[in-house]
Protein backbone atom coordinates (compact mmCIF):
# COMPACT_ATOMS: atom_id res chain seq x y z
CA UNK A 1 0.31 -37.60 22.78
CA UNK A 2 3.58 -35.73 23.04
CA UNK A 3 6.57 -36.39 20.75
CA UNK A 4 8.78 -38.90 21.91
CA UNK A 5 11.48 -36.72 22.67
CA UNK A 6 9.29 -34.57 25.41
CA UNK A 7 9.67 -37.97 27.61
CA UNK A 8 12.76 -36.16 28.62
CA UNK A 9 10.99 -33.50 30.42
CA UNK A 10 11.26 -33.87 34.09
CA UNK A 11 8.37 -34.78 36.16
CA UNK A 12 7.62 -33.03 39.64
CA UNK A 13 5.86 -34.35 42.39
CA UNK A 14 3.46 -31.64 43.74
CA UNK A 15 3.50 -32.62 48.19
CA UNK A 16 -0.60 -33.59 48.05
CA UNK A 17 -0.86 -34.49 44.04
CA UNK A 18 0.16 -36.19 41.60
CA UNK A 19 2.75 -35.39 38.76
CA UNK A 20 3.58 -31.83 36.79
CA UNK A 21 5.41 -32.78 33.90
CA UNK A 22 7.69 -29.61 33.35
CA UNK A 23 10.99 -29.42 30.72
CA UNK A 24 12.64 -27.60 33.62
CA UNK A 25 15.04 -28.70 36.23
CA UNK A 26 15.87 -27.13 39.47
CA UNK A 27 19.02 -25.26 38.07
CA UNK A 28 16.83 -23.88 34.74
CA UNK A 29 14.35 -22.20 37.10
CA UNK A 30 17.22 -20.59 38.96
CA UNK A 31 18.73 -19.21 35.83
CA UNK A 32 15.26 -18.09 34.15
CA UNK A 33 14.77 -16.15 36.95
CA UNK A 34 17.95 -14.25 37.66
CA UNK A 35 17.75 -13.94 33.90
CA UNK A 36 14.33 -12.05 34.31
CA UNK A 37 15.68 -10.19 37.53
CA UNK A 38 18.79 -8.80 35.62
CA UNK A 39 16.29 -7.56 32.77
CA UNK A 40 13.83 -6.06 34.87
CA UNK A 41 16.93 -4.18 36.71
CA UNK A 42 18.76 -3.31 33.50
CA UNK A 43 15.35 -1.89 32.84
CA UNK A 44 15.56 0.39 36.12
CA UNK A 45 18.96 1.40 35.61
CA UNK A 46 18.28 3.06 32.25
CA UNK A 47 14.80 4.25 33.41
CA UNK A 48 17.02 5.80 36.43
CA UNK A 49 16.94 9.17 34.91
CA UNK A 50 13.14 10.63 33.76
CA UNK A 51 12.78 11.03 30.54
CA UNK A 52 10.60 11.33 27.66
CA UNK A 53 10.80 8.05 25.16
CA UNK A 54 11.73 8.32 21.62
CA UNK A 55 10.03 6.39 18.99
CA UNK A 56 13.68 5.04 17.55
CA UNK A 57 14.39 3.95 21.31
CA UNK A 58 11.26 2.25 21.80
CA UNK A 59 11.08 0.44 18.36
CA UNK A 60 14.60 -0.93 19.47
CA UNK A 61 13.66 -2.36 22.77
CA UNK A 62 11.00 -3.49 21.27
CA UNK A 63 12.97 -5.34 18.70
CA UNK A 64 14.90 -6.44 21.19
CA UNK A 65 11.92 -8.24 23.21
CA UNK A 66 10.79 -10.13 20.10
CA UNK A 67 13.79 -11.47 18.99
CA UNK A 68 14.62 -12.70 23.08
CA UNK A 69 11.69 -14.91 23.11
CA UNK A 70 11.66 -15.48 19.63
CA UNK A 71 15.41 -17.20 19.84
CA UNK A 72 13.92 -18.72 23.28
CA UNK A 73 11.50 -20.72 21.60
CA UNK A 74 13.72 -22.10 19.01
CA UNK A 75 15.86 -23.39 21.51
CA UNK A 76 12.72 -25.23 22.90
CA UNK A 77 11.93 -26.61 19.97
CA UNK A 78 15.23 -28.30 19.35
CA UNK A 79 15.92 -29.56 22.79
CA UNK A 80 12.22 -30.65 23.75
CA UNK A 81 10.87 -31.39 20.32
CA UNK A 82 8.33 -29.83 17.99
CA UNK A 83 4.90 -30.07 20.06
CA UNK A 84 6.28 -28.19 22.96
CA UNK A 85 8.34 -25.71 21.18
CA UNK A 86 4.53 -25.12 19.21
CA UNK A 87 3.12 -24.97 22.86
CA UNK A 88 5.42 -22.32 23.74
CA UNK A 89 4.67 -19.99 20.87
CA UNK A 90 1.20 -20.32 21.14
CA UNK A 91 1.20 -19.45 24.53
CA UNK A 92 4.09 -16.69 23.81
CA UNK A 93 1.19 -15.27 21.36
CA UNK A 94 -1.99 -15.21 23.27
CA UNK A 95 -0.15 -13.69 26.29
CA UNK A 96 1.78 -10.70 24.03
CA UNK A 97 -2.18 -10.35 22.41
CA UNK A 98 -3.60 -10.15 25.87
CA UNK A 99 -0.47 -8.00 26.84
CA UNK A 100 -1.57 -5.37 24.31
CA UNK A 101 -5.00 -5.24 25.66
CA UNK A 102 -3.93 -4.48 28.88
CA UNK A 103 -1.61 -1.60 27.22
CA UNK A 104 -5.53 0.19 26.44
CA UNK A 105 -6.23 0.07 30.67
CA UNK A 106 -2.81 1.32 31.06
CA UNK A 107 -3.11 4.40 28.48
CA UNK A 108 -6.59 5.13 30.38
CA UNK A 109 -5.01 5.44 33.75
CA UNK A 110 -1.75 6.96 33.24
CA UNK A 111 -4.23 9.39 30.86
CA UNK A 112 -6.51 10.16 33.61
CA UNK A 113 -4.00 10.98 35.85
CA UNK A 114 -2.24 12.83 33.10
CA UNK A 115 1.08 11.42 33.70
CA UNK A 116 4.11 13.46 32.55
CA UNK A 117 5.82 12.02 29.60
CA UNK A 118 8.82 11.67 32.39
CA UNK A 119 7.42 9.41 34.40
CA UNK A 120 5.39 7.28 32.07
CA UNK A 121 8.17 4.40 31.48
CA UNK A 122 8.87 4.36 35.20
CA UNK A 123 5.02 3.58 36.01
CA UNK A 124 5.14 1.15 33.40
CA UNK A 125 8.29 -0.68 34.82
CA UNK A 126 6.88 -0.72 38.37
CA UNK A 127 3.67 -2.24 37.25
CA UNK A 128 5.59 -4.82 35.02
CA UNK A 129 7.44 -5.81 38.27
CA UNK A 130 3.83 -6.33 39.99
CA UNK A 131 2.39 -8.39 37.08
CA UNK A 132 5.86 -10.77 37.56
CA UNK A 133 5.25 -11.26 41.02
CA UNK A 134 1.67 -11.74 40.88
CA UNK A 135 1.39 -14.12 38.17
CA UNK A 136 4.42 -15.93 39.29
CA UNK A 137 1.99 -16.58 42.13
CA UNK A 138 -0.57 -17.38 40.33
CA UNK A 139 1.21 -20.40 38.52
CA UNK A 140 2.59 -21.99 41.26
CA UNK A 141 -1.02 -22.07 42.65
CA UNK A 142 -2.46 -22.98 39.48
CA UNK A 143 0.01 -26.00 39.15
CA UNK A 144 -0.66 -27.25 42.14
CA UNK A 145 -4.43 -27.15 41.92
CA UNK A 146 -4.40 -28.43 38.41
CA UNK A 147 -2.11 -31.27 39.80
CA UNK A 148 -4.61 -31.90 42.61
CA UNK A 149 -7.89 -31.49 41.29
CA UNK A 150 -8.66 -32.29 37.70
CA UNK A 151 -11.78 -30.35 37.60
CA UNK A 152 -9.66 -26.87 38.25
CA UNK A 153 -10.17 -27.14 33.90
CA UNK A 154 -13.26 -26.46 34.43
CA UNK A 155 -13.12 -23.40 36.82
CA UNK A 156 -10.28 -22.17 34.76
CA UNK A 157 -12.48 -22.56 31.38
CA UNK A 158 -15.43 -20.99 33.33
CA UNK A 159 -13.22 -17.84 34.16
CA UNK A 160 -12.16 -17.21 31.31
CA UNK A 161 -15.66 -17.99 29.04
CA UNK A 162 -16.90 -14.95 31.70
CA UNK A 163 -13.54 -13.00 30.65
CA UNK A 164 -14.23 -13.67 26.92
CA UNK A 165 -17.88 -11.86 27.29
CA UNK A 166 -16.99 -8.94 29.53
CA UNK A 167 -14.36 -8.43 26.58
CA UNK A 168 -16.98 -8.44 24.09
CA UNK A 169 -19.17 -6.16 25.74
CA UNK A 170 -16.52 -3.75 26.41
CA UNK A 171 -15.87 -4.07 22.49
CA UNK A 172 -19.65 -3.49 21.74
CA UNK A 173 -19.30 -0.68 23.40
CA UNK A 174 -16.54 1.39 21.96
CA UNK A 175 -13.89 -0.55 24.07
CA UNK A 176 -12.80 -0.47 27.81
CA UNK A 177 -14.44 1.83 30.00
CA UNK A 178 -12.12 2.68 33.38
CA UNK A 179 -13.14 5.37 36.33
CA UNK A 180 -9.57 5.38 38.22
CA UNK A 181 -10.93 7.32 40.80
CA UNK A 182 -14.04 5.11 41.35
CA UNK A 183 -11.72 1.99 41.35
CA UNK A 184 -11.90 0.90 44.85
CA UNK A 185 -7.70 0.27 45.68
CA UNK A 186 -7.72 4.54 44.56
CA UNK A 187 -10.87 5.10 47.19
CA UNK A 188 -8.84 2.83 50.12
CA UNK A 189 -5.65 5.14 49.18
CA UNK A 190 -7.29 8.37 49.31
CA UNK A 191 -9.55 7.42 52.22
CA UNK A 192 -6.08 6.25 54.62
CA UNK A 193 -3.64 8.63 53.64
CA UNK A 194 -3.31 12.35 52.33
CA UNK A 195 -2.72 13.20 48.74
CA UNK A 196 -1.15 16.06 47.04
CA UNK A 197 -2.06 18.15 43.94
CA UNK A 198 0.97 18.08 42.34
CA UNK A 199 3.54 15.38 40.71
CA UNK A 200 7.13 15.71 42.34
CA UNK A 201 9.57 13.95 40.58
CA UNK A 202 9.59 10.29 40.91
CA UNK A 203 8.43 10.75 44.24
CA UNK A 204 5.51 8.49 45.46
CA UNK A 205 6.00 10.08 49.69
CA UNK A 206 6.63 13.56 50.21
CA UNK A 207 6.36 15.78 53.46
CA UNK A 208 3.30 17.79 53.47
CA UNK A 209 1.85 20.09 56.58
CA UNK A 210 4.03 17.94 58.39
CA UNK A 211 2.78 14.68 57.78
CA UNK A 212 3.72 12.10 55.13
CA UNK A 213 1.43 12.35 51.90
CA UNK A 214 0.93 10.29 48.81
CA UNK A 215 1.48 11.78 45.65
CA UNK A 216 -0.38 11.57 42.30
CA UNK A 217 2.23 9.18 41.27
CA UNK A 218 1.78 6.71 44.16
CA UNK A 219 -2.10 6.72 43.28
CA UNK A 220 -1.14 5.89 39.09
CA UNK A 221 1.40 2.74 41.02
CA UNK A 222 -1.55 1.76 42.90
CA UNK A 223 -4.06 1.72 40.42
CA UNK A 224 -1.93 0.08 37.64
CA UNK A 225 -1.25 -2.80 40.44
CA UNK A 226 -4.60 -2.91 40.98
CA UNK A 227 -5.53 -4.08 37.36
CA UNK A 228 -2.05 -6.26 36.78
CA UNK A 229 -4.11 -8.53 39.65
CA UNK A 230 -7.50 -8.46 37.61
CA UNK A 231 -5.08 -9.69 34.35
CA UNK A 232 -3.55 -12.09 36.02
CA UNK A 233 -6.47 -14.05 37.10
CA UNK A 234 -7.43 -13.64 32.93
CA UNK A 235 -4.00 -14.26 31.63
CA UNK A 236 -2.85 -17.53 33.76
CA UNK A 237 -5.48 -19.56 33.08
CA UNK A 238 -5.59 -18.38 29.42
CA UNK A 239 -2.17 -20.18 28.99
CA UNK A 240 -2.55 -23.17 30.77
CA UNK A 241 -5.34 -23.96 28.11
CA UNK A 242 -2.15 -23.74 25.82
CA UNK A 243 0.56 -26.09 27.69
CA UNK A 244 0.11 -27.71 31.01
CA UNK A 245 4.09 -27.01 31.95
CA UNK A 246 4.58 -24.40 34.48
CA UNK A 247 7.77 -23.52 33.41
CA UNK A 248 6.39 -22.29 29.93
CA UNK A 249 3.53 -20.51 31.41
CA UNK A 250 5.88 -18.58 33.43
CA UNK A 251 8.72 -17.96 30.47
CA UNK A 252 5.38 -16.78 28.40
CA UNK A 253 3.91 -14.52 30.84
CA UNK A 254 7.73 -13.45 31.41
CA UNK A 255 8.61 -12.65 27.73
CA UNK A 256 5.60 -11.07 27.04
CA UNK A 257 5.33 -8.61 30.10
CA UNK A 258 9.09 -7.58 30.04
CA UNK A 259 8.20 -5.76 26.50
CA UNK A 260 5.61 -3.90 27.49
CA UNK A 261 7.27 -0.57 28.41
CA UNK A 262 8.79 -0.26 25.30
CA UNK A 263 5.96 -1.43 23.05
CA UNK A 264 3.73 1.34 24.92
CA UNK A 265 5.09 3.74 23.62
CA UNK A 266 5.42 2.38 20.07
CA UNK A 267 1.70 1.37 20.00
CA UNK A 268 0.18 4.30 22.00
CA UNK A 269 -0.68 6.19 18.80
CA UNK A 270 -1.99 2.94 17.15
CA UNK A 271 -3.72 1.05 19.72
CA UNK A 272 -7.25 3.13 19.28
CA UNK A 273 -6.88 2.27 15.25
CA UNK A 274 -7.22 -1.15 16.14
CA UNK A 275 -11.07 -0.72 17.46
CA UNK A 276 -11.71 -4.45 16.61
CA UNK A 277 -9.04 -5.67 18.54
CA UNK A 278 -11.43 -6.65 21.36
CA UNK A 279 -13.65 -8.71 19.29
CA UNK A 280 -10.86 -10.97 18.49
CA UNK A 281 -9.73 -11.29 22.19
CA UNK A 282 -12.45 -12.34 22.87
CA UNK A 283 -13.23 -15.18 20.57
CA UNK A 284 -9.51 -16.00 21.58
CA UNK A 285 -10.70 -16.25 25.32
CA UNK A 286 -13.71 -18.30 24.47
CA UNK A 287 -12.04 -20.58 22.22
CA UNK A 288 -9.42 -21.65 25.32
CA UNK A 289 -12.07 -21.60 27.57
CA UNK A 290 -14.10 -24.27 25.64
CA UNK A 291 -10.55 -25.82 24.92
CA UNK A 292 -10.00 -26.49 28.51
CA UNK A 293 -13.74 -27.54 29.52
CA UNK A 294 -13.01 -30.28 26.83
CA UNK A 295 -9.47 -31.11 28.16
CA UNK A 296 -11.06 -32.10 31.33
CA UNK A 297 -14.50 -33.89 29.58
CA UNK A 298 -11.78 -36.31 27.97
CA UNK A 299 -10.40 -37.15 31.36
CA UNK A 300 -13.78 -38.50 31.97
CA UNK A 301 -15.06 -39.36 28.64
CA UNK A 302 -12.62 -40.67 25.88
CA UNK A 303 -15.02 -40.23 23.30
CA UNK A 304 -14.99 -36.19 23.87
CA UNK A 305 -12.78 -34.89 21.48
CA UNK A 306 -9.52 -32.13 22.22
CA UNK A 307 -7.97 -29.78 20.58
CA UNK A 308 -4.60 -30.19 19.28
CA UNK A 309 -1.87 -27.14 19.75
CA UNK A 310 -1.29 -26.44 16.02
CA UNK A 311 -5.11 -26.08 15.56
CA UNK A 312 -5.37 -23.74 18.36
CA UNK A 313 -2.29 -21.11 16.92
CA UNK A 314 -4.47 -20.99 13.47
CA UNK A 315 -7.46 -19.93 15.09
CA UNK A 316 -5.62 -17.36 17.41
CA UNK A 317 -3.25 -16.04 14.43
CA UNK A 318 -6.97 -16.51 12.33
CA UNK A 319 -8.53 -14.55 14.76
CA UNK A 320 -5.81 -11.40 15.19
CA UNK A 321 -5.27 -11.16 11.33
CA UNK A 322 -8.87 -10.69 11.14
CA UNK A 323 -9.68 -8.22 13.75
CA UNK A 324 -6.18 -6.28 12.65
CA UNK A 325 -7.96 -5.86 8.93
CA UNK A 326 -10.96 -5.04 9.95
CA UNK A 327 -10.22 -2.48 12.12
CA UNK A 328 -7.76 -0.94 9.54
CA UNK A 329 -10.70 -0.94 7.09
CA UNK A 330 -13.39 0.52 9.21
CA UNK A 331 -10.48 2.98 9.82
CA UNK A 332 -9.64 3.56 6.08
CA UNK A 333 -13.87 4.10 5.47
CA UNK A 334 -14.11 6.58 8.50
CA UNK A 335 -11.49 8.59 6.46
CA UNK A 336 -13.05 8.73 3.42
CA UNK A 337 -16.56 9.95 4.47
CA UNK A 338 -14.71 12.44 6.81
CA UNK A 339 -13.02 13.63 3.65
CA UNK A 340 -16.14 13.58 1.66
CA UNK A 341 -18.16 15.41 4.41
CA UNK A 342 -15.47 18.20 4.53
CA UNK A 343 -15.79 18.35 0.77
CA UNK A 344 -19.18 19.08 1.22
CA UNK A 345 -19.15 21.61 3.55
CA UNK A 346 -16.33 22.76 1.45
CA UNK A 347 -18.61 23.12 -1.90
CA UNK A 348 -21.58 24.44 0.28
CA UNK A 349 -19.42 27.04 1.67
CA UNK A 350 -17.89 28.08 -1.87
CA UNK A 351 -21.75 28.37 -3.71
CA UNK A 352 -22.90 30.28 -0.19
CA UNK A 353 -20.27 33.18 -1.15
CA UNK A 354 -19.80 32.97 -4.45
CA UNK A 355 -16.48 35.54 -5.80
């Protein structure tokens, strides 16, 4: 049961359903989303020019995309009460984790097609603008069907219980494993239209033997899009296991994919150190998943029990904090009996040749 104070949320009828409760009116959609448009085109005015990031400048937008959603969410808390405002930070956190995850695919492609430096933040920006628009998408539906058919809690716990194991695997594994050029949106592209060797600028068209050609560029845009689809049928219903309001599954999925250009470039040296990372996701996806199976079971059954908000952030900061150690101590042992080998060889080399 909510706090009282949440009974000022408004409630919107869906045209074949029955009610979404959501904190936002008409007039707060309007100016979440012009606030999001005017970011994401600040963001393409200062990506106007190619060039190569600097760690200070990335740290600082980075900064700068914490601290937005971090004020965000105290606002929530104070004008809709404590349970939502813990809502919104929980799902502000699992979509930033999942957010870094998907930072790993994007390294991989914008690797394989060895991306200048140049380009890099304008890929990134372009496939940020893809994620908003598909997710968007993707919670209108998902309100709606949620609205109109209670059992969509259990398709969305399915999906992401199958999401949760693919993860694992992957992290058995030694983590993701991506073949752009086998990934069939690349094979459509190259199959319909010619593509050239080189990168040209910002280019994605140019004029080649007379005809119009793709360039290497237009293939990274494609692929990237490609995957921001896959991670929004992951991340959506991920967060609606966290708060049933539509409005803070978008501002989540918002918040957390406007920081990503930035943060790629502060975490692109640091993401392979965190080779547990997966592991964690993936208890993170399973835990929601069984979260929401049991969301709908109580619909049916009172007896079945559900899992409060606040107990859901300590397993997902419990599950993070461990993966995050881990990883740095596997890293931190790895170190050590490289230096020890090297001593070895080191001694072995010195007796071999002695004077």
């Amino acid at each position: 049961m909510r706090d009282p104070v949440t009974l000022s949320a408004l409630t919107v009828l869906t045209p074949t359903s029955g009610p979404v409760t959501t904190i936002a009116d008409p007039t707060l959609w309007w100016i979440t989303i012009a606030a999001v448009l005017a970011l994401v085109g600040f963001d393409f005015l200062i990506t106007r020019r190619p060039h190569e990031v600097s760690m200070r400048e990335a740290v600082g937008w980075s900064a700068f995309y914490v601290a937005l959603p971090a004020a965000f969410g105290v606002w929530v808390w104070r004008t809709h009460g404590s349970e939502l405002g813990l809502e919104y930070y929980t799902g502000y956190l699992v979509e930033k984790s999942l957010s870094v995850d998907n930072l790993f695919i994007f390294i991989l492609i914008l690797t394989s097609f060895a991306v200048p430096k140049v380009l890099q933040q304008r890929v990134l920006l372009i496939g940020i603008v893809g994620a908003l628009i598909m997710r968007g998408a993707f919670i209108a539906l998902g309100a709606a069907l949620i609205a109109r058919f209670s059992w969509m809690f259990v398709i969305f716990g399915a999906i992401l219980l199958v999401t949760a194991w693919g993860v694992l695997r992957d992290a058995r594994h030694g983590g993701h494993a991506v073949e752009v050029n086998e990934l069939r949106i690349v094979r459509l592209a190259r199959r319909w239209f010619p593509v050239t060797e080189e990168y040209d600028g910002p280019r994605m068209t140019v004029l080649a033997g007379g005809r119009r050609a793709l360039t290497p560029l237009a293939l990274v845009v494609i692929a990237i899009l490609g995957t921001d689809l896959v991670f929004a049928v992951d991340s959506v219903p991920a967060v609606y296991g966290i708060t049933g309001d539509p409005y803070l599954v978008f501002v989540t999925n918002a918040f957390a994919l406007l920081g990503l250009r930035a943060l790629y470039f502060v975490l692109e040296g640091l993401l392979g150190r965190l080779r547990h990372l997966g592991y964690g996701l993936a208890v993170i996806l399973a835990f929601i998943g069984v979260k929401l199976l049991l969301h709908w079971a109580h619909g049916v059954w009172e007896w079945v029990p559900t899992v409060p908000t606040l107990a859901s952030l300590a397993v997902i900061v419990l599950a993070l904090a461990v993966t995050t150690v881990t990883s740095l101590r596997a890293n931190r042992r790895d170190e050590r009996q490289g230096e020890s080998r090297d001593g070895r060889r080191d001694a072995a080399g010195a007796s071999a040749h002695p004077g």
